[in-house]
PDB file of N, CA and C in Angstrom:
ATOM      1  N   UNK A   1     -21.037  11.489 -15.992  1.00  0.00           N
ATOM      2  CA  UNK A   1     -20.042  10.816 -15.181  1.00  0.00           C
ATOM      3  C   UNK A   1     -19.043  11.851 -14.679  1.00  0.00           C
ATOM      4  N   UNK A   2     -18.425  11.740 -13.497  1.00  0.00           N
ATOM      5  CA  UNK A   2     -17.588  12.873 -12.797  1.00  0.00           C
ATOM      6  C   UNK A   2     -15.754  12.598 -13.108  1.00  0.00           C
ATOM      7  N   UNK A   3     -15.089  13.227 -13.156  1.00  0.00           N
ATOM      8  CA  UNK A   3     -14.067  13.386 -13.299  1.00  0.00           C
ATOM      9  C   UNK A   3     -13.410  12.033 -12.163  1.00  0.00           C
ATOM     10  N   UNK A   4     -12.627  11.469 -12.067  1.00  0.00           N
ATOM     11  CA  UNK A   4     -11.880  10.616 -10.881  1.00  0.00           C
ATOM     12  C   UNK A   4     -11.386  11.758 -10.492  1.00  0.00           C
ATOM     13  N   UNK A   5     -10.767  11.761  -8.967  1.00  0.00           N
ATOM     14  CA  UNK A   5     -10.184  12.310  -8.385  1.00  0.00           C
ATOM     15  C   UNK A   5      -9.088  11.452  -7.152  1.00  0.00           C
ATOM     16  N   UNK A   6      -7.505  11.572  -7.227  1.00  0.00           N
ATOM     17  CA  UNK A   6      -7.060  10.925  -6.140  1.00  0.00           C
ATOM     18  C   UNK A   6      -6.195  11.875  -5.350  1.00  0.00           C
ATOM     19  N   UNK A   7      -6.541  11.918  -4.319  1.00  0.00           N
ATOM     20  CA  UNK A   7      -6.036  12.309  -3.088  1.00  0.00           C
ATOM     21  C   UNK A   7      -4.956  11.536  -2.011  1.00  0.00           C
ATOM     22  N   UNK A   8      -4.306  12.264  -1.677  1.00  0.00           N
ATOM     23  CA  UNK A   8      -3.759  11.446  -1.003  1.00  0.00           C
ATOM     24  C   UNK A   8      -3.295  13.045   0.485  1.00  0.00           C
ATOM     25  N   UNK A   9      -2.732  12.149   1.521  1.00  0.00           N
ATOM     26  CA  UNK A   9      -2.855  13.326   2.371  1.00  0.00           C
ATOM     27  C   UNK A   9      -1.718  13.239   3.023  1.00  0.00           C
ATOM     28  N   UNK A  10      -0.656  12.206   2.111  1.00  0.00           N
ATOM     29  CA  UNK A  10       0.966  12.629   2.487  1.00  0.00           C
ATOM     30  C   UNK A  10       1.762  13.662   1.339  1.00  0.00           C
ATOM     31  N   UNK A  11       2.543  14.346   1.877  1.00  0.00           N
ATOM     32  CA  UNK A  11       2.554  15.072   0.857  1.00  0.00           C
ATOM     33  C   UNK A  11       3.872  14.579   0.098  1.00  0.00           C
ATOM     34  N   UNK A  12       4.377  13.308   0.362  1.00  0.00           N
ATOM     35  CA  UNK A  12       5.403  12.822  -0.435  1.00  0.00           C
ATOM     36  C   UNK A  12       4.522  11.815  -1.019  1.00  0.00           C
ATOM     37  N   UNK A  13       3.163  11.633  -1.464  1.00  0.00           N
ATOM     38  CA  UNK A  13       2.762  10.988  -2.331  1.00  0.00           C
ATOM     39  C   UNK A  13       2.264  11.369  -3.550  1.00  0.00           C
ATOM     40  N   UNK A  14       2.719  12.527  -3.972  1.00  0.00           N
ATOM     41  CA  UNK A  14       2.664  13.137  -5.308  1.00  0.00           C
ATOM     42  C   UNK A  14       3.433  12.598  -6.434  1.00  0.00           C
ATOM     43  N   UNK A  15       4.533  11.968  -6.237  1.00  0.00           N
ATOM     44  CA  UNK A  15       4.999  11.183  -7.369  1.00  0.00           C
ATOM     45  C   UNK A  15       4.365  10.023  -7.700  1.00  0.00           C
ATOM     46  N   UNK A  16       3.963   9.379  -6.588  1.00  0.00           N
ATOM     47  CA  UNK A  16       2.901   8.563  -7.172  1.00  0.00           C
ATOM     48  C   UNK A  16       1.584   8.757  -7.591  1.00  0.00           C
ATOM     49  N   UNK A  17       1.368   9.895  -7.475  1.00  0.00           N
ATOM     50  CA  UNK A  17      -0.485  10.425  -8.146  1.00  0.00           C
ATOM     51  C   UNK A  17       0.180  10.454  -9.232  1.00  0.00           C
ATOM     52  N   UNK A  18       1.147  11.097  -9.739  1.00  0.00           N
ATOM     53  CA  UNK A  18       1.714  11.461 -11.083  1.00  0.00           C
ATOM     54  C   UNK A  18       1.781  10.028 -11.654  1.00  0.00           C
ATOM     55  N   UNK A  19       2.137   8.812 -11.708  1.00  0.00           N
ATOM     56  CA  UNK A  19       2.333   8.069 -11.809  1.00  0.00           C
ATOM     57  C   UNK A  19       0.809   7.592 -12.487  1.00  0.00           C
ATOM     58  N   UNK A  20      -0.101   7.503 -11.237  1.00  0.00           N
ATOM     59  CA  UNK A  20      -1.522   6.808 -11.412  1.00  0.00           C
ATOM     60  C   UNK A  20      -1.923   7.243 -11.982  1.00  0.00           C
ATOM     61  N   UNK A  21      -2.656   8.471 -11.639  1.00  0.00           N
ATOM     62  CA  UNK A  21      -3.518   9.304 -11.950  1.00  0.00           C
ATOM     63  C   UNK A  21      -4.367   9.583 -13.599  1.00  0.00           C
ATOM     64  N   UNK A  22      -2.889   8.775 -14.161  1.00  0.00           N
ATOM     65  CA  UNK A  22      -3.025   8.775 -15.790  1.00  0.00           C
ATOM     66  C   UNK A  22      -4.046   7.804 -16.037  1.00  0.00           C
ATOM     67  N   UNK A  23      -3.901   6.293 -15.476  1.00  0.00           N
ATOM     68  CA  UNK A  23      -4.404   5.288 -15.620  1.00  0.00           C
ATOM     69  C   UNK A  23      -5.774   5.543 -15.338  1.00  0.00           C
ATOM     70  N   UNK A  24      -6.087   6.181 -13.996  1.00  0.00           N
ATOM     71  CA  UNK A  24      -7.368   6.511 -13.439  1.00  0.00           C
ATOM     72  C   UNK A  24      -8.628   6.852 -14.533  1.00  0.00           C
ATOM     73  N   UNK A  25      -7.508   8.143 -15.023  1.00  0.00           N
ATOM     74  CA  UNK A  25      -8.587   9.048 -16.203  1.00  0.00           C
ATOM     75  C   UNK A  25      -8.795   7.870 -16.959  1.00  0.00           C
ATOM     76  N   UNK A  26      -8.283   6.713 -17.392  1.00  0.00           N
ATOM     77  CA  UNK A  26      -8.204   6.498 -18.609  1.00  0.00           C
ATOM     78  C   UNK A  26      -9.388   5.231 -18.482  1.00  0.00           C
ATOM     79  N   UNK A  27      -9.917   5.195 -16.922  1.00  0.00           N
ATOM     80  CA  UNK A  27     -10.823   4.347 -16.662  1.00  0.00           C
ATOM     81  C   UNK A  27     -10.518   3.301 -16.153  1.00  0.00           C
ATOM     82  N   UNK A  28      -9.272   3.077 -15.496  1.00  0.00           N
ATOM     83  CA  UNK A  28      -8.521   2.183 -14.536  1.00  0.00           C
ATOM     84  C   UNK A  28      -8.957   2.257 -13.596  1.00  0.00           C
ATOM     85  N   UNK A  29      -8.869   0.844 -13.033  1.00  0.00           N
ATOM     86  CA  UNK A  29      -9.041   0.279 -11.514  1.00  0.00           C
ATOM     87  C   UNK A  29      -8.387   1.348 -10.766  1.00  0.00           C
ATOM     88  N   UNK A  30      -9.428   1.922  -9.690  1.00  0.00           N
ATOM     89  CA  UNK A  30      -9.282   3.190  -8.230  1.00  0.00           C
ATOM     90  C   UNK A  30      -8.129   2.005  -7.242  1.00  0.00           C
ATOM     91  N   UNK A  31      -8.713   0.944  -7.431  1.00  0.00           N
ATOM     92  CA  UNK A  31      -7.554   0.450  -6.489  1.00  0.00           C
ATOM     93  C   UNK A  31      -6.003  -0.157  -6.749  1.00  0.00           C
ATOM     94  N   UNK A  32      -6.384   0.119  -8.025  1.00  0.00           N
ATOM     95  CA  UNK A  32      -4.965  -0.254  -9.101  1.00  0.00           C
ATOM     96  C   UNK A  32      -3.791   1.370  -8.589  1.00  0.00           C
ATOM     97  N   UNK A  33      -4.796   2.272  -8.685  1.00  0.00           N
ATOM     98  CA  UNK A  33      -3.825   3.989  -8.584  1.00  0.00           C
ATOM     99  C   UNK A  33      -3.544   4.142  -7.451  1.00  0.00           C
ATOM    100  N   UNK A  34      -4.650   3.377  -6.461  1.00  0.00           N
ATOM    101  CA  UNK A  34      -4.422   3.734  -4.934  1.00  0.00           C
ATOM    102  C   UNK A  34      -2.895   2.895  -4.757  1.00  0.00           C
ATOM    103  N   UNK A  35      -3.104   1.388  -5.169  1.00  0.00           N
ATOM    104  CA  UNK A  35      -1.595   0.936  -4.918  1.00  0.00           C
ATOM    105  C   UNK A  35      -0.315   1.119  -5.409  1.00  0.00           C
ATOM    106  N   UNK A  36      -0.238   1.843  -6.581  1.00  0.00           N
ATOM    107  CA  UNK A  36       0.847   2.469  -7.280  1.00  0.00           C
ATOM    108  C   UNK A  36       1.331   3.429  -6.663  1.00  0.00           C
ATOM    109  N   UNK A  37       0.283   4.294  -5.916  1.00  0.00           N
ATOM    110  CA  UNK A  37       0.675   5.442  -5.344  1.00  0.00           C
ATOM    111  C   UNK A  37       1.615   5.194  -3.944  1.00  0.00           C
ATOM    112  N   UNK A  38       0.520   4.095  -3.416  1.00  0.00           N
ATOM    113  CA  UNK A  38       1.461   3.691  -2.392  1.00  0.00           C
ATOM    114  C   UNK A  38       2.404   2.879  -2.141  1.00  0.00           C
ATOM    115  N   UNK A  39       2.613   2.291  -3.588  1.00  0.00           N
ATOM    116  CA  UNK A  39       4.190   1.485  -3.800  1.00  0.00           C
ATOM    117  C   UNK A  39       5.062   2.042  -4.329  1.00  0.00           C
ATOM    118  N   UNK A  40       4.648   3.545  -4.582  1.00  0.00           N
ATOM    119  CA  UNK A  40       5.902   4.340  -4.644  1.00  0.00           C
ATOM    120  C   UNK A  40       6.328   5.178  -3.818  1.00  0.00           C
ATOM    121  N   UNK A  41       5.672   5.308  -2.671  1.00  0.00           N
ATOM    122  CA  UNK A  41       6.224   6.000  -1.519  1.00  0.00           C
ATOM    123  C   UNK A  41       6.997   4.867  -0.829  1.00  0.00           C
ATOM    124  N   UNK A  42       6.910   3.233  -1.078  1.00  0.00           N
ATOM    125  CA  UNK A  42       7.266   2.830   0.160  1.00  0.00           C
ATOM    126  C   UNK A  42       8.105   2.176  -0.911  1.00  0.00           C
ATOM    127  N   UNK A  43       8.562   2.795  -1.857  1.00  0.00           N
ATOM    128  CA  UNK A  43      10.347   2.274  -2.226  1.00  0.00           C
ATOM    129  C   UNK A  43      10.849   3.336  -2.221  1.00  0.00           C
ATOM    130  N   UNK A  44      10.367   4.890  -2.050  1.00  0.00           N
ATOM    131  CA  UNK A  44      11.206   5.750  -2.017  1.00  0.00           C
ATOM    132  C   UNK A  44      12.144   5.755  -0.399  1.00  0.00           C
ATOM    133  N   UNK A  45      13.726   5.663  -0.770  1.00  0.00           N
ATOM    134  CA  UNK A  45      14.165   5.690   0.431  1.00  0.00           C
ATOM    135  C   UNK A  45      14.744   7.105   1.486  1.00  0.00           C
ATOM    136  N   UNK A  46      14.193   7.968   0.439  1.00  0.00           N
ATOM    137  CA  UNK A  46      13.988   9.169   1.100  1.00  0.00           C
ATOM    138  C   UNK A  46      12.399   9.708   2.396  1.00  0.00           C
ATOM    139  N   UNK A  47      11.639   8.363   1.640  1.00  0.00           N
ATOM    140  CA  UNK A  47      10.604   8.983   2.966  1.00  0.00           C
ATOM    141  C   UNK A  47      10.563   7.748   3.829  1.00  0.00           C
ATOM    142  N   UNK A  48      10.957   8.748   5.742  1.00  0.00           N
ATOM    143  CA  UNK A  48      11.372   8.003   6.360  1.00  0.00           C
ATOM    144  C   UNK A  48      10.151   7.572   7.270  1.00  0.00           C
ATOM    145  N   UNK A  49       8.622   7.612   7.217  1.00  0.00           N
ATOM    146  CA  UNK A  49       7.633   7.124   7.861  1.00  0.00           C
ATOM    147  C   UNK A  49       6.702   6.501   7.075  1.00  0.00           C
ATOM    148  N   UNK A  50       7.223   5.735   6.018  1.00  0.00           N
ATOM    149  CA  UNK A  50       6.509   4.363   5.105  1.00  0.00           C
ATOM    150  C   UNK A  50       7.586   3.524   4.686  1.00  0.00           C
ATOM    151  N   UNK A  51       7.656   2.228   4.297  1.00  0.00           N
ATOM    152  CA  UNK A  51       8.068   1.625   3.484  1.00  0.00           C
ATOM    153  C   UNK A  51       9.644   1.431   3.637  1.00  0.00           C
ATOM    154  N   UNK A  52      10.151   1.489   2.538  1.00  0.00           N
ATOM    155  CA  UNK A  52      12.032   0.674   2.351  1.00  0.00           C
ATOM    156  C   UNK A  52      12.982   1.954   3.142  1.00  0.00           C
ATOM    157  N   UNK A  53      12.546   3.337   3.622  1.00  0.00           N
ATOM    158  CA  UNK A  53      13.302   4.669   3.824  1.00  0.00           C
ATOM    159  C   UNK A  53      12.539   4.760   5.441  1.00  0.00           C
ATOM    160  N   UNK A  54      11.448   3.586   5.661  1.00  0.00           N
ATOM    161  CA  UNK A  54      11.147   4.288   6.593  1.00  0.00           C
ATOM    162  C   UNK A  54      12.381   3.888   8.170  1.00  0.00           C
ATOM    163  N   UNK A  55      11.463   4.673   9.329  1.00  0.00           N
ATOM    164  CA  UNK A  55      12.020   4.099  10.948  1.00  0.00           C
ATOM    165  C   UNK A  55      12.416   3.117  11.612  1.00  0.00           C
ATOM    166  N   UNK A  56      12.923   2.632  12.195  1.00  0.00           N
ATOM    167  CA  UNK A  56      12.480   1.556  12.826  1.00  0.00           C
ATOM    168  C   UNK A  56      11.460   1.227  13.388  1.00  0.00           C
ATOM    169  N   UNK A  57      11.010   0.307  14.072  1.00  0.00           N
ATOM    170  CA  UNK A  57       9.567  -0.225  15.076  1.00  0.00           C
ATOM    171  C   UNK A  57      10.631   0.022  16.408  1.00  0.00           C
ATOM    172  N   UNK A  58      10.010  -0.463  17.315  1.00  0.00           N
ATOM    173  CA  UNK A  58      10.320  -0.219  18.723  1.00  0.00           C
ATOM    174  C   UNK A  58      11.578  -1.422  18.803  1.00  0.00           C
ATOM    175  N   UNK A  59      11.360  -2.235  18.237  1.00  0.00           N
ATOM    176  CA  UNK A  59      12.650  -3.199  18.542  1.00  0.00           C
ATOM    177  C   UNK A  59      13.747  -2.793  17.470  1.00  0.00           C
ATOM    178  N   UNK A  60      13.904  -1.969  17.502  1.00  0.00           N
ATOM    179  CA  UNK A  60      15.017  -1.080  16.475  1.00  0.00           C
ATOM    180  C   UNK A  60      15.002  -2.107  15.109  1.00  0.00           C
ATOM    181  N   UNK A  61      14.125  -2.606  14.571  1.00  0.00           N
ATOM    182  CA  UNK A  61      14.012  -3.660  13.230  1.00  0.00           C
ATOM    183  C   UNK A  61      13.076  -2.469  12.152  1.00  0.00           C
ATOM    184  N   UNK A  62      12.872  -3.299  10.498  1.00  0.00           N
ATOM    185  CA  UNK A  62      12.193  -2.576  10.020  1.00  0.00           C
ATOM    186  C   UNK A  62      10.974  -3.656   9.951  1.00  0.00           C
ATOM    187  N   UNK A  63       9.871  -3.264  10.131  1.00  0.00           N
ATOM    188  CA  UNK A  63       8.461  -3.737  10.083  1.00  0.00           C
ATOM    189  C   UNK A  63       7.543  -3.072   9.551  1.00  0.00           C
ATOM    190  N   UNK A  64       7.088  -3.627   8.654  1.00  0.00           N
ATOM    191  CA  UNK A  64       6.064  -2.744   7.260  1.00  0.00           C
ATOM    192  C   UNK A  64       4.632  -3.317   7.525  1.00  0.00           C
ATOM    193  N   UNK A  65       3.608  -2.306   7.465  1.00  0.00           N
ATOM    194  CA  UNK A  65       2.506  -2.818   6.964  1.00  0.00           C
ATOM    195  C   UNK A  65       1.464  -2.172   5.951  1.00  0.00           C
ATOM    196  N   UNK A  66       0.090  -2.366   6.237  1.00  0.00           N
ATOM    197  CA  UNK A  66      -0.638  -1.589   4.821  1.00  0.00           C
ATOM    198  C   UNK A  66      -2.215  -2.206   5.109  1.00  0.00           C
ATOM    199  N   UNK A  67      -2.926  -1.690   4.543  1.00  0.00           N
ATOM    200  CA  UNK A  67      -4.205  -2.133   4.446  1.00  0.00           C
ATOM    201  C   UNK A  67      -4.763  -1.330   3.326  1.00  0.00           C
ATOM    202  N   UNK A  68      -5.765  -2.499   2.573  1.00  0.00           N
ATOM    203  CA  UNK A  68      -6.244  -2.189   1.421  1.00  0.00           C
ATOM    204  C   UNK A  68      -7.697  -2.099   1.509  1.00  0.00           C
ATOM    205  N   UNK A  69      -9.023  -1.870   0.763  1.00  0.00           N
ATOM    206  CA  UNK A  69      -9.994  -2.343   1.558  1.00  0.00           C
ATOM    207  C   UNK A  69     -11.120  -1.263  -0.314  1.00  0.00           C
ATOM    208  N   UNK A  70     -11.907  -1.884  -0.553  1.00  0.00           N
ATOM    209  CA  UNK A  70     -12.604  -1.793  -1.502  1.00  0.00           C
ATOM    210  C   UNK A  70     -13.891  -1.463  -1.146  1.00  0.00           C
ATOM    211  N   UNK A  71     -14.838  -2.443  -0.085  1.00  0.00           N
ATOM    212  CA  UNK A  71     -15.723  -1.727   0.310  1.00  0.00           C
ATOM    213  C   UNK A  71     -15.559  -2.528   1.911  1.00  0.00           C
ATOM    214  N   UNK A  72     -16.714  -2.664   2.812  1.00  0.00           N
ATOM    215  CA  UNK A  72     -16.833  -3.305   4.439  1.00  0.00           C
ATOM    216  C   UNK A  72     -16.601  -4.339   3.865  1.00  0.00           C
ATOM    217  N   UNK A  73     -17.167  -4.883   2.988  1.00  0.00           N
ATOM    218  CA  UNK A  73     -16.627  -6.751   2.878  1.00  0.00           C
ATOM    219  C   UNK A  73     -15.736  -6.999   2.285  1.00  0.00           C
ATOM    220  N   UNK A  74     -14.665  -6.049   1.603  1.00  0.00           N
ATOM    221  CA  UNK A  74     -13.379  -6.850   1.039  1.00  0.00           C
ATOM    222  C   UNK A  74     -12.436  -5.828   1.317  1.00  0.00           C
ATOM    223  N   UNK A  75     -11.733  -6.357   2.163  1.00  0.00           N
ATOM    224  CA  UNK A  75     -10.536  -6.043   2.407  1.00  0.00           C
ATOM    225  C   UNK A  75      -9.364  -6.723   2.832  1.00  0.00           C
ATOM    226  N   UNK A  76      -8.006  -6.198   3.248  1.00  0.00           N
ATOM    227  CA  UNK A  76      -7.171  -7.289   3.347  1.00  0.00           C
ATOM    228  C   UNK A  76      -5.866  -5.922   4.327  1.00  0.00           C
ATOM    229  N   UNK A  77      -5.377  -6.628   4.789  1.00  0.00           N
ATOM    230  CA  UNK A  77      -3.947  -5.875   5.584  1.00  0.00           C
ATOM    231  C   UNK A  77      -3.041  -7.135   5.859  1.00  0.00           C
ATOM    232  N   UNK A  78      -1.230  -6.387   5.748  1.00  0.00           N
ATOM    233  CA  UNK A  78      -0.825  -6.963   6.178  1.00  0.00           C
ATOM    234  C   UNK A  78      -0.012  -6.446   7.423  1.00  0.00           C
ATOM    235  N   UNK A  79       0.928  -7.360   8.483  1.00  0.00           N
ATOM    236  CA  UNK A  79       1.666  -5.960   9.256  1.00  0.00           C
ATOM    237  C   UNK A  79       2.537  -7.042   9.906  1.00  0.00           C
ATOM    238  N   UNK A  80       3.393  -6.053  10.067  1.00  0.00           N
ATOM    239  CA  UNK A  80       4.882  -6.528  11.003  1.00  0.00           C
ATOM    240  C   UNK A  80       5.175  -7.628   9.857  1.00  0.00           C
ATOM    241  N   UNK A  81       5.499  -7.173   8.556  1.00  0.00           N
ATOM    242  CA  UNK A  81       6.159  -7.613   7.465  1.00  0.00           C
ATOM    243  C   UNK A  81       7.594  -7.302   7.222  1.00  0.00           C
ATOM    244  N   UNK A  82       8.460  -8.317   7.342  1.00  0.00           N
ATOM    245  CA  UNK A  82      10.265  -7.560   7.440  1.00  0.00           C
ATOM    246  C   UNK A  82      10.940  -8.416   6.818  1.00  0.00           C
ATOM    247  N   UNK A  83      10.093  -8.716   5.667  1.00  0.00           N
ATOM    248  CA  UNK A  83      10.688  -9.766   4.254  1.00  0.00           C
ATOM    249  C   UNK A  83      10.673  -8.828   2.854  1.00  0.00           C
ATOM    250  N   UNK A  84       9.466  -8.067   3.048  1.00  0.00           N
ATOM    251  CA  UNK A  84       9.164  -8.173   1.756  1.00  0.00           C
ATOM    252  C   UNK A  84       8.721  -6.329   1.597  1.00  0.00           C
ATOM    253  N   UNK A  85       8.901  -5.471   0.715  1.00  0.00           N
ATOM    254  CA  UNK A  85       8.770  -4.307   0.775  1.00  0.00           C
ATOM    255  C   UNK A  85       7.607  -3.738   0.146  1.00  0.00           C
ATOM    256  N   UNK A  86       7.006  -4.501  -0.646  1.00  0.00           N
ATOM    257  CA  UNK A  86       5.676  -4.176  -1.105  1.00  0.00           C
ATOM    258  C   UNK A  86       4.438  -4.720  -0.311  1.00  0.00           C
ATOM    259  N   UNK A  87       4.626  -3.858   0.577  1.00  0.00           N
ATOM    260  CA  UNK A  87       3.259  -4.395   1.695  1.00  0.00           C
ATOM    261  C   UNK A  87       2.330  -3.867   1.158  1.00  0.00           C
ATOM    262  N   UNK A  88       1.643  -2.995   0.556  1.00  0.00           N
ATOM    263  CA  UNK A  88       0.472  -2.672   0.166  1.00  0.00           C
ATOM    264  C   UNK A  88       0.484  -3.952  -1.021  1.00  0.00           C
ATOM    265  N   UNK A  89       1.241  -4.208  -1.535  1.00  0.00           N
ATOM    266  CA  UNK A  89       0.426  -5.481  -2.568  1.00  0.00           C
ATOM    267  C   UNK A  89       0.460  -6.672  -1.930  1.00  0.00           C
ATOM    268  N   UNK A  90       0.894  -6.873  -0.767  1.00  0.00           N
ATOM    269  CA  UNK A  90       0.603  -7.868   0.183  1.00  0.00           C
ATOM    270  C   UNK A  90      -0.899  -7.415   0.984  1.00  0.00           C
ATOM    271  N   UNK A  91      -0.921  -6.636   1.280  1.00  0.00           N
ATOM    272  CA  UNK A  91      -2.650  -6.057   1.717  1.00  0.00           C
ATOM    273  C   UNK A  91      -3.620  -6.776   0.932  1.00  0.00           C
ATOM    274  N   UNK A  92      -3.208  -6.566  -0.572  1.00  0.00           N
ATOM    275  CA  UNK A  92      -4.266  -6.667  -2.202  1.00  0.00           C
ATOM    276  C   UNK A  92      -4.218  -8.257  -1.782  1.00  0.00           C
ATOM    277  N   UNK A  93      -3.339  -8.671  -1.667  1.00  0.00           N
ATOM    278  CA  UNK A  93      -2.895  -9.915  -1.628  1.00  0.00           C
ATOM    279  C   UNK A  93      -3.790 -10.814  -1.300  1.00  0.00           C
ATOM    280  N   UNK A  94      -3.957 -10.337   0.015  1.00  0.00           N
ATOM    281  CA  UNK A  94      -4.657 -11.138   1.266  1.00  0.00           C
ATOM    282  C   UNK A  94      -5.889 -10.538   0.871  1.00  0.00           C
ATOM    283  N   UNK A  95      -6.114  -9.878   0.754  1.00  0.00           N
ATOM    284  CA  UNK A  95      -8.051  -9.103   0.038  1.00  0.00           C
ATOM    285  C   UNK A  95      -8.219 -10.009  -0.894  1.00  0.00           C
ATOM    286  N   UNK A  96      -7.522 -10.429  -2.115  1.00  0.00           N
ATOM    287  CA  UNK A  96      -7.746 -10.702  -3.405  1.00  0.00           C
ATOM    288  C   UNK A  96      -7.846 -12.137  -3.068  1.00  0.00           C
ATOM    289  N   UNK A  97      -6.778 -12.898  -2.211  1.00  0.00           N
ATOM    290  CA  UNK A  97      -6.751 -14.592  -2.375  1.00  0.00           C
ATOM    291  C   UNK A  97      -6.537 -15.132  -1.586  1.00  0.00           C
ATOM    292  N   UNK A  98      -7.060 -14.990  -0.311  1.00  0.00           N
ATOM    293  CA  UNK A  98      -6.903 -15.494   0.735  1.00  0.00           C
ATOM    294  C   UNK A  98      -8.629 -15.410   1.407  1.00  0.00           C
ATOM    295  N   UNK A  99      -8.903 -16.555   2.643  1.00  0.00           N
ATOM    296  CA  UNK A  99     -10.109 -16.149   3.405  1.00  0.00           C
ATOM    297  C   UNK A  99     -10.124 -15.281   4.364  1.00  0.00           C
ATOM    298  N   UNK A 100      -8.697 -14.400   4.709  1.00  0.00           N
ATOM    299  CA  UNK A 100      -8.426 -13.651   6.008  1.00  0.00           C
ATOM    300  C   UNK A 100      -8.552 -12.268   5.307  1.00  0.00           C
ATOM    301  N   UNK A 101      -8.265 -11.383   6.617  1.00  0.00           N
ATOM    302  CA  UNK A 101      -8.643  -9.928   6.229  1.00  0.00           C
ATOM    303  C   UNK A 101      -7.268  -9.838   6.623  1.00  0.00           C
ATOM    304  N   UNK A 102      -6.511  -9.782   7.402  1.00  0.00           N
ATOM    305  CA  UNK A 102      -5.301  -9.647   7.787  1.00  0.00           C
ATOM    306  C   UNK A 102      -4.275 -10.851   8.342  1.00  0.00           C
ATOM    307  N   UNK A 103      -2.981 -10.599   8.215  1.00  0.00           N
ATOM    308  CA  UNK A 103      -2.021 -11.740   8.220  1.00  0.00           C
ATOM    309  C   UNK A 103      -0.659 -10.779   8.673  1.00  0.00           C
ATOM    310  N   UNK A 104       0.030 -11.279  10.014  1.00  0.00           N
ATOM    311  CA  UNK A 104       0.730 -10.701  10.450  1.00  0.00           C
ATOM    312  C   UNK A 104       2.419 -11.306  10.986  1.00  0.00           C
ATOM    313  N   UNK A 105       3.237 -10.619  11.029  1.00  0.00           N
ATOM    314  CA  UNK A 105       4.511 -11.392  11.103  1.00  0.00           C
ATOM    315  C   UNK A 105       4.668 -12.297   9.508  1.00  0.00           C
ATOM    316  N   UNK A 106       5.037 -13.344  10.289  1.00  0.00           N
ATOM    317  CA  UNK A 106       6.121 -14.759   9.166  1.00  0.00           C
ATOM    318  C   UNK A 106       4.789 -14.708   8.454  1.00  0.00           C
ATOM    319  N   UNK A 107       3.549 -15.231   8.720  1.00  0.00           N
ATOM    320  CA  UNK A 107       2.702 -15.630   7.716  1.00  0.00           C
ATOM    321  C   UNK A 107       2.366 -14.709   6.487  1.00  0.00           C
ATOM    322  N   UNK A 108       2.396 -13.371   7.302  1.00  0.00           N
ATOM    323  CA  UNK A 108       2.013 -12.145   5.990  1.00  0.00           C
ATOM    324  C   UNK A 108       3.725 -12.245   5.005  1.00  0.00           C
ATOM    325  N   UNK A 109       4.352 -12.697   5.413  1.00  0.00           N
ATOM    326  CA  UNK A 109       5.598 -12.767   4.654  1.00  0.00           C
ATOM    327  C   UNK A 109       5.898 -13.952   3.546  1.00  0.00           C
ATOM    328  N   UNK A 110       5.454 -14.868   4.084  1.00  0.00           N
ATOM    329  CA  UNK A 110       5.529 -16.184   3.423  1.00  0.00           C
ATOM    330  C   UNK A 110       4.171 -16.167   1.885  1.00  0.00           C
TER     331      UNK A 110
END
């Protein structure tokens, strides 16, 4: 069996590999580390192109999204989310318990 390996290709997502990465080895869900990783970039409010630190959208508002995706048949995204700050577990969300692949605006919020 091969070592896990997680990558990521922002380079402010190293606190969250640090985070996962433990779980990974230890034979944890890949999509459990993938979302840790990326629910800790998008509460850090120092990085300003994800999550609670990020830009505005074009209508000077904040609007979050994410997509999760396991293999071609299960996946889930959400987008133009401006309720709720854990959009990647809103992605899981809609993958995990819903019949849609994606859900956008009020509905991905609600």
């Amino acid at each position: 069996m091969s070592t896990p390996l997680l990558l990521a290709t922002w380079s402010f997502a190293q606190a969250g590999i640090d985070l996962a990465l433990p779980g990974l080895l230890q034979g944890g869900d890949p999509l459990d580390a993938c979302t840790l990783t990326c629910e800790t970039a998008e509460q850090d409010e120092r990085v300003d192109s994800v999550g609670y630190g990020g830009l505005p959208d074009a209508s000077g508002a904040m609007s979050l999204d994410a997509c999760v995706m396991r293999s071609p048949s299960e996946c889930g995204s959400a987008c133009f989310v401006t309720r709720h700050l854990e959009v990647t577990r809103l992605a899981r969300f809609v993958m995990e318990k819903t019949p849609h692949v994606m859900l956008a605006g009020a509905p991905a919020d609600d």
